[in-house]
N, C-alpha and C. Protein backbone atom coordinates (compact mmCIF):
# COMPACT_ATOMS: atom_id res chain seq x y z
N UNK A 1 56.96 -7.17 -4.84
CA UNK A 1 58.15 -6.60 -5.48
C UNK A 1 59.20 -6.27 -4.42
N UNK A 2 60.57 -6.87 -4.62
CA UNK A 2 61.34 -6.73 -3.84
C UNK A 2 62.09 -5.10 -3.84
N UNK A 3 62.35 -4.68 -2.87
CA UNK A 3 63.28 -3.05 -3.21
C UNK A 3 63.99 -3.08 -1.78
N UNK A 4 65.17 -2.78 -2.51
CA UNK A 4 66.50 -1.81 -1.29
C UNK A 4 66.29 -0.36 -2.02
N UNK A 5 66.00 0.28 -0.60
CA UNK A 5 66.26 2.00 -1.30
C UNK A 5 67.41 2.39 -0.28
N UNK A 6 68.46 2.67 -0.53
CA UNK A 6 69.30 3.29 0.00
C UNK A 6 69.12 4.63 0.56
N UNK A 7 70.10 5.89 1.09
CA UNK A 7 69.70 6.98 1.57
C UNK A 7 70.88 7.50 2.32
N UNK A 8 71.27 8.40 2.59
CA UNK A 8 72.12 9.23 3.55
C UNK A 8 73.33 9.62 2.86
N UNK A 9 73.60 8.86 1.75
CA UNK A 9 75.25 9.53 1.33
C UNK A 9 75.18 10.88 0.86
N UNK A 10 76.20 10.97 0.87
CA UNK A 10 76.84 12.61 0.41
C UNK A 10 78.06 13.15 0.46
N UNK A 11 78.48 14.23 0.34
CA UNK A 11 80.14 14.41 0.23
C UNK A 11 80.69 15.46 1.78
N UNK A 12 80.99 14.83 2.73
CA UNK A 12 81.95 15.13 3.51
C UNK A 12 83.26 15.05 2.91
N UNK A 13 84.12 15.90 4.23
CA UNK A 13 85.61 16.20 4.14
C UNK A 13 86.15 15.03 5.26
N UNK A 14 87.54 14.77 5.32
CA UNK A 14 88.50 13.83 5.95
C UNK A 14 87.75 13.48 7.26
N UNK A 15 87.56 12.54 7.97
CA UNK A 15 87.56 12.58 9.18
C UNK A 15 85.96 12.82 9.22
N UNK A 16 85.57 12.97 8.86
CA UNK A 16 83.89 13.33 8.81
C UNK A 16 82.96 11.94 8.58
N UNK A 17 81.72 12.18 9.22
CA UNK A 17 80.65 11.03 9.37
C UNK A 17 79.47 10.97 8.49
N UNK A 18 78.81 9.78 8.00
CA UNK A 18 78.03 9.93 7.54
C UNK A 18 77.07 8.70 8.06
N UNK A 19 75.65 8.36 7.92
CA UNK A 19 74.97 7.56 8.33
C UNK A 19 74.16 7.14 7.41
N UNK A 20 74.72 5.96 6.59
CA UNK A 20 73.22 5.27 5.32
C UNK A 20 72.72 4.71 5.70
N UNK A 21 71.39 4.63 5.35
CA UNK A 21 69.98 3.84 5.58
C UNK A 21 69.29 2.96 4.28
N UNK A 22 68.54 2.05 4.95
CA UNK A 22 69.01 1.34 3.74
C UNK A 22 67.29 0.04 4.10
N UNK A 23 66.04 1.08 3.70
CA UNK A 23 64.93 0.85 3.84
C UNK A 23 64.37 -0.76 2.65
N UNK A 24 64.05 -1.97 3.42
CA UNK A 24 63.62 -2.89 2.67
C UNK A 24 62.29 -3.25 2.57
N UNK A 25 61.39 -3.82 1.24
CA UNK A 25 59.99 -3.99 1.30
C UNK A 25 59.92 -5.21 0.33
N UNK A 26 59.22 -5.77 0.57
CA UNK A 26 59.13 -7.04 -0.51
C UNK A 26 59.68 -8.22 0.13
N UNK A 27 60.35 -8.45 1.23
CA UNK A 27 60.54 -9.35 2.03
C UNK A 27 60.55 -9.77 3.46
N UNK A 28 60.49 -10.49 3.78
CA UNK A 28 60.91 -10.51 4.97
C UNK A 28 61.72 -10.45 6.42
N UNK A 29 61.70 -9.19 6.78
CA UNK A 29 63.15 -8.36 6.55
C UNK A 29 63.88 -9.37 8.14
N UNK A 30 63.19 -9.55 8.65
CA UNK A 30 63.53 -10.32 9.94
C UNK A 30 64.29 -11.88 9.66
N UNK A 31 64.00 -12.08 8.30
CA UNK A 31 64.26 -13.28 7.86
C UNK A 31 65.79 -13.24 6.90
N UNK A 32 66.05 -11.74 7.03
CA UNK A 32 67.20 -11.73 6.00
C UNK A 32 68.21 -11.10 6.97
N UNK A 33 69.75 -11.85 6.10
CA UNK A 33 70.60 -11.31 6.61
C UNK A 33 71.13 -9.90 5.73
N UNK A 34 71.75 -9.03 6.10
CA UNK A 34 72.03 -7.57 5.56
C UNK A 34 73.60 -7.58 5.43
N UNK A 35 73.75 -6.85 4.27
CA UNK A 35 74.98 -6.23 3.88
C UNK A 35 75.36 -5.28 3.46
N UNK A 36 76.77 -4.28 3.20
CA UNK A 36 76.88 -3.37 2.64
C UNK A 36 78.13 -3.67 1.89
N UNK A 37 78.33 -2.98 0.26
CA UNK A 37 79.28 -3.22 -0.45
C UNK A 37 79.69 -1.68 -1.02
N UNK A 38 80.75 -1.72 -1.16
CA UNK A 38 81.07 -0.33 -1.89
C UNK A 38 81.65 -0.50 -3.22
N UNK A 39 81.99 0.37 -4.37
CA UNK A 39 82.92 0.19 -5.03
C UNK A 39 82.73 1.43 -5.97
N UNK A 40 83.94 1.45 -5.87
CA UNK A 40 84.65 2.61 -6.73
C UNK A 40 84.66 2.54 -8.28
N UNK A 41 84.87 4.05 -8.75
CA UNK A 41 85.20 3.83 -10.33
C UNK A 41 85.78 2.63 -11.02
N UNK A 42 85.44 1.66 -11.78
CA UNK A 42 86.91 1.17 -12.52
C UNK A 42 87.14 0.19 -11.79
N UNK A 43 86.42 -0.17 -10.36
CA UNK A 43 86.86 -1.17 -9.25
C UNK A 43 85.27 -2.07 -8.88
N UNK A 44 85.99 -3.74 -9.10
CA UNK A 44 84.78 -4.52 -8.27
C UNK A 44 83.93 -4.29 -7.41
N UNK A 45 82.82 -4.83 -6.98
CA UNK A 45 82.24 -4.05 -5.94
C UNK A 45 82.85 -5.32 -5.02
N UNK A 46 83.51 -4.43 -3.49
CA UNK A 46 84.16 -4.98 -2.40
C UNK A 46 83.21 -4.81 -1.02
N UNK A 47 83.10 -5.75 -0.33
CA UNK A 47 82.71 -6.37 0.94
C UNK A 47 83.29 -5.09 1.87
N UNK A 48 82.07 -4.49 2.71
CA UNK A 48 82.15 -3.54 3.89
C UNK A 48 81.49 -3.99 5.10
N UNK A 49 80.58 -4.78 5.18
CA UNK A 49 80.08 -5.14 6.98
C UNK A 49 78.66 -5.80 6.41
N UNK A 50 78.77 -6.97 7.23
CA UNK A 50 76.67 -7.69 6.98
C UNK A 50 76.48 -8.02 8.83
N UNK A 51 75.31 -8.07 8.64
CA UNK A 51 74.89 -8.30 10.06
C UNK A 51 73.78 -9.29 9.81
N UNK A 52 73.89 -10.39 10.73
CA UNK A 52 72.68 -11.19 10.70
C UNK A 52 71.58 -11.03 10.74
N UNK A 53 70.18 -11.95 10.97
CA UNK A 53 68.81 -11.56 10.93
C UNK A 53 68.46 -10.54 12.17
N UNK A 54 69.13 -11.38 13.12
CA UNK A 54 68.78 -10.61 14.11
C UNK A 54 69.76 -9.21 14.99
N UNK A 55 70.36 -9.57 14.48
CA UNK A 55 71.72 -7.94 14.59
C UNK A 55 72.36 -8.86 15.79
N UNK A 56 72.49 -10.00 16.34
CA UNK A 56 73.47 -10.52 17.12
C UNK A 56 75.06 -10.58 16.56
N UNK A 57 74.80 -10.46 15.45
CA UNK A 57 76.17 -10.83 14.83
C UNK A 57 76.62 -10.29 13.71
N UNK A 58 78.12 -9.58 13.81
CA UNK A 58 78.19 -8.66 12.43
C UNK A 58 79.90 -8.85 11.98
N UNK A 59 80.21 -8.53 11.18
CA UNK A 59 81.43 -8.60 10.48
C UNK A 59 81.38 -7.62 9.24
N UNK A 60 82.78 -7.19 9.61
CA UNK A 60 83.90 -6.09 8.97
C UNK A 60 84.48 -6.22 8.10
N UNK A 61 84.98 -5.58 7.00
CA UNK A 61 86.16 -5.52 6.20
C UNK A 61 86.95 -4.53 7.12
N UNK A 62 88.58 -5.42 7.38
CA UNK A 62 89.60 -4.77 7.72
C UNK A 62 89.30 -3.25 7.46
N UNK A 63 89.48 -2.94 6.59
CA UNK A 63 89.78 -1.64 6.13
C UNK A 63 88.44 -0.14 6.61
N UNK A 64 87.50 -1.25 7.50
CA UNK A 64 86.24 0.22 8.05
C UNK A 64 86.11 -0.51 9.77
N UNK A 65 87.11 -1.51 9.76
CA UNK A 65 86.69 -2.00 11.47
C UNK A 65 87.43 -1.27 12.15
N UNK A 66 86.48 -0.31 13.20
CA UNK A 66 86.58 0.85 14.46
C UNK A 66 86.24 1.95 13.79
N UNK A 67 85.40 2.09 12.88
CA UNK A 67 85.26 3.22 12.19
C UNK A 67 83.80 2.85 11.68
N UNK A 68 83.75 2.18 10.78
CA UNK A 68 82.23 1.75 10.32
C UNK A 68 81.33 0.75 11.29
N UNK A 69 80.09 1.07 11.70
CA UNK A 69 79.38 0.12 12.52
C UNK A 69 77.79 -0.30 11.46
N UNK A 70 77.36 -1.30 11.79
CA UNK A 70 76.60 -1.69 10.88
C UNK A 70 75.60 -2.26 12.05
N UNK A 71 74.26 -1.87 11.92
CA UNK A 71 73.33 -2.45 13.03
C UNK A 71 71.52 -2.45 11.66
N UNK A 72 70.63 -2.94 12.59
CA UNK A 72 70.16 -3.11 11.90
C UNK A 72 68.76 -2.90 12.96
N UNK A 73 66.97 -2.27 11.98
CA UNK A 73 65.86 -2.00 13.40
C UNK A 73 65.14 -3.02 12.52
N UNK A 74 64.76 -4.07 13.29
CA UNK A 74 63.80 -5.26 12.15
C UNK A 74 62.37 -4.59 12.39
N UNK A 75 61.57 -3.71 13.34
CA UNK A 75 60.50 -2.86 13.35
C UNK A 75 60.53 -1.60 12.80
N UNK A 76 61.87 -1.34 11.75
CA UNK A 76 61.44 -0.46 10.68
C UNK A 76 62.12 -1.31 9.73
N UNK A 77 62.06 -2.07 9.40
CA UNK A 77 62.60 -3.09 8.20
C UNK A 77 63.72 -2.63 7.26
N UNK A 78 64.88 -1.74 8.57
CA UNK A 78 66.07 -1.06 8.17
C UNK A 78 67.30 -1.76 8.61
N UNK A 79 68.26 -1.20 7.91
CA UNK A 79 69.67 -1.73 8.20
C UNK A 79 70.31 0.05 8.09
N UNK A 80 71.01 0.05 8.99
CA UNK A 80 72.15 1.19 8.94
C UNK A 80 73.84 0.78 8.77
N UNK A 81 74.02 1.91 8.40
CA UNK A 81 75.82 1.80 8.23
C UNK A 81 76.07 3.23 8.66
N UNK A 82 76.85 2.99 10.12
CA UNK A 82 77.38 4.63 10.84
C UNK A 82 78.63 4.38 10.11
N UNK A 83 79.33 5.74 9.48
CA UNK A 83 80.49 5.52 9.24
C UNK A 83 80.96 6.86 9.64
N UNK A 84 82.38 6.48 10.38
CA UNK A 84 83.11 7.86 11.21
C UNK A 84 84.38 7.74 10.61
N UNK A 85 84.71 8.84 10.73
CA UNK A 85 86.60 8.85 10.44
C UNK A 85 86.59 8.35 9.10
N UNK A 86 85.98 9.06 8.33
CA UNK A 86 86.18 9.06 6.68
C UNK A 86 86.98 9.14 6.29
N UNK A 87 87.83 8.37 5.01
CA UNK A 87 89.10 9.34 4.45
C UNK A 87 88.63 9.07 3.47
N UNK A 88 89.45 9.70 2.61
CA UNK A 88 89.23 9.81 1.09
C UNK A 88 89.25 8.38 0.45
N UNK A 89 89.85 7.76 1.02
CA UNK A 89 89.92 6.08 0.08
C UNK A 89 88.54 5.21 -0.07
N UNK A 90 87.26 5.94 1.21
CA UNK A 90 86.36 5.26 1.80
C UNK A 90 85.24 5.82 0.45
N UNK A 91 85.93 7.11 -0.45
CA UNK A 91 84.91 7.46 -1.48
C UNK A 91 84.45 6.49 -2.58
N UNK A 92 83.41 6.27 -2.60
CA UNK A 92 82.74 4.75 -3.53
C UNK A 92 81.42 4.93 -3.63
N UNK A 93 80.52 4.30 -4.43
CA UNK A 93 78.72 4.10 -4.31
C UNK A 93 78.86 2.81 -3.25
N UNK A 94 77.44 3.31 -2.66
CA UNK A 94 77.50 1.73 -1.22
C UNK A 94 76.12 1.47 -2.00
N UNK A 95 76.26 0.22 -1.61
CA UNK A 95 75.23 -0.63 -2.34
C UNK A 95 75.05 -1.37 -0.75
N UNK A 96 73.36 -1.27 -0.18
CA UNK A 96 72.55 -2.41 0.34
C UNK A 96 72.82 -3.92 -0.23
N UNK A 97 72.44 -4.95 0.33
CA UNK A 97 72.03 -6.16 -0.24
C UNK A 97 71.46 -7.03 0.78
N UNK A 98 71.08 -7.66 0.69
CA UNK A 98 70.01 -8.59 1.12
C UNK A 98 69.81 -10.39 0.61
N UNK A 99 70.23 -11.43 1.99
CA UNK A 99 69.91 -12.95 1.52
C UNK A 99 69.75 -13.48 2.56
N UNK A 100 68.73 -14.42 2.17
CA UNK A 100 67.68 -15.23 2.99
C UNK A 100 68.95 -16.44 3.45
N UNK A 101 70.21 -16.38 2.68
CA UNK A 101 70.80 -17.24 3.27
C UNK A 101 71.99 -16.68 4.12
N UNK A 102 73.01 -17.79 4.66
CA UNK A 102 73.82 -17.08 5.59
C UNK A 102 74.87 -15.97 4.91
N UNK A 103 75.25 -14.72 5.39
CA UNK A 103 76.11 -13.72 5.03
C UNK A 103 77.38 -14.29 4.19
N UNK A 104 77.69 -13.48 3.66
CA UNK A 104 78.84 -13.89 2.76
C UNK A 104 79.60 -11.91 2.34
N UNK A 105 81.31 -12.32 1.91
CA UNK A 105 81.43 -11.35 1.51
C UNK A 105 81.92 -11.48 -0.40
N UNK A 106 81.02 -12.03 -0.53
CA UNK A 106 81.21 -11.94 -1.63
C UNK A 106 80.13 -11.45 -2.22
N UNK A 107 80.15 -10.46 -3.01
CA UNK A 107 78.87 -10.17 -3.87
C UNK A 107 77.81 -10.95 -4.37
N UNK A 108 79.09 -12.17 -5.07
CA UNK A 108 77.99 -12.83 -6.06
C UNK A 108 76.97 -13.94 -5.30
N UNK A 109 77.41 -13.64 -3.70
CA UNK A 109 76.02 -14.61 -2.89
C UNK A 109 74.90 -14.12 -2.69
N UNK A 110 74.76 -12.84 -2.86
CA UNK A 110 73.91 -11.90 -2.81
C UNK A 110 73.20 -11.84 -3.47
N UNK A 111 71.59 -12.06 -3.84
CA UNK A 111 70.59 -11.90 -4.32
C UNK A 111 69.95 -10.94 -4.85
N UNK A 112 69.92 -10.23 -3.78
CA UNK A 112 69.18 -8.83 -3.50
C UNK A 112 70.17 -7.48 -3.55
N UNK A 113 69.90 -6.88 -4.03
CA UNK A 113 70.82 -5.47 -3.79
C UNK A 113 69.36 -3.99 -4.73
N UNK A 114 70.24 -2.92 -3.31
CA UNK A 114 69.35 -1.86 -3.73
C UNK A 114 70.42 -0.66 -5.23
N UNK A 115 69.47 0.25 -5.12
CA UNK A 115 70.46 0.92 -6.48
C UNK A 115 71.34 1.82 -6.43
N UNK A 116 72.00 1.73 -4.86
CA UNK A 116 73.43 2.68 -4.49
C UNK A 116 73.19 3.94 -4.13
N UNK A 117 73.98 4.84 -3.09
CA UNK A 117 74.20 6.16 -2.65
C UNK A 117 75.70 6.10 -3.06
N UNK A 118 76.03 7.47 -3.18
CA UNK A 118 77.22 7.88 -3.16
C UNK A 118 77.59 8.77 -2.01
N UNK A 119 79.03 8.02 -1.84
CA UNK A 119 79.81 8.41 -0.60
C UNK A 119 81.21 9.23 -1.15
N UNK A 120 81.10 10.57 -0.81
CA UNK A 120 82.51 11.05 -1.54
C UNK A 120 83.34 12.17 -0.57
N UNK A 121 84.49 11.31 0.23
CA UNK A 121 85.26 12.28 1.06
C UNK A 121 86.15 13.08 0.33
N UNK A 122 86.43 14.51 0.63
CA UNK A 122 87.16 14.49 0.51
C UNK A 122 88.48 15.17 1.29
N UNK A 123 89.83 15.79 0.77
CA UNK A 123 91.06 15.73 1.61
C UNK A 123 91.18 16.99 2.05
């Protein structure tokens, strides 16, 4: 049985940090590439940072690059998302996801996804 369990969100103020975790079982976690998506009330879910199998290689959405870092420990079969310098726009559920094929920012390449934390700055 495949599972993303998410973990760490919560409600900071402006400018404030938070760190999600984002624990996988049911696959082979060395074999997958990782992502994170957010989305707001009323709003698509939008592309925030994936990192390859092996954390050599990662990519940003404009809107969290120098602020959000995305790394990943394949000997705890985790992916993290540091996120610093919060603002209020960054408030959304983050959704994990997970594919055996190459990264994409589009949702619908995504296979795998866990069942969301909520992230809520506020001003």
């Amino acid at each position: 049985q495949v599972q993303l369990v998410e973990s760490g969100g919560g409600s900071v103020q402006t400018g404030g940090s938070l760190r999600l975790s984002c624990a996988v079982s049911g696959l082979t976690f060395s074999d997958l590439d990782m992502g994170w998506f957010s989305q707001a009330p009323g709003k698509e879910r939008e592309f925030v940072a994936t990192i390859n199998w092996s954390g050599s290689s990662t990519y940003y959405a404009n809107s969290v690059k120098g602020r959000f870092t995305i790394s990943r420990d394949n000997a705890k079969n985790t992916v993290f998302l540091q996120m610093n310098s919060l603002k209020p726009d960054d408030t959304a559920e983050y959704y994990c996801a997970a594919t055996t094929r190459s990264y994409s920012d589009s949702a619908s390449k995504w296979p795998y996804w866990g069942q969301g934390t909520q992230v809520t700055v506020s001003s």
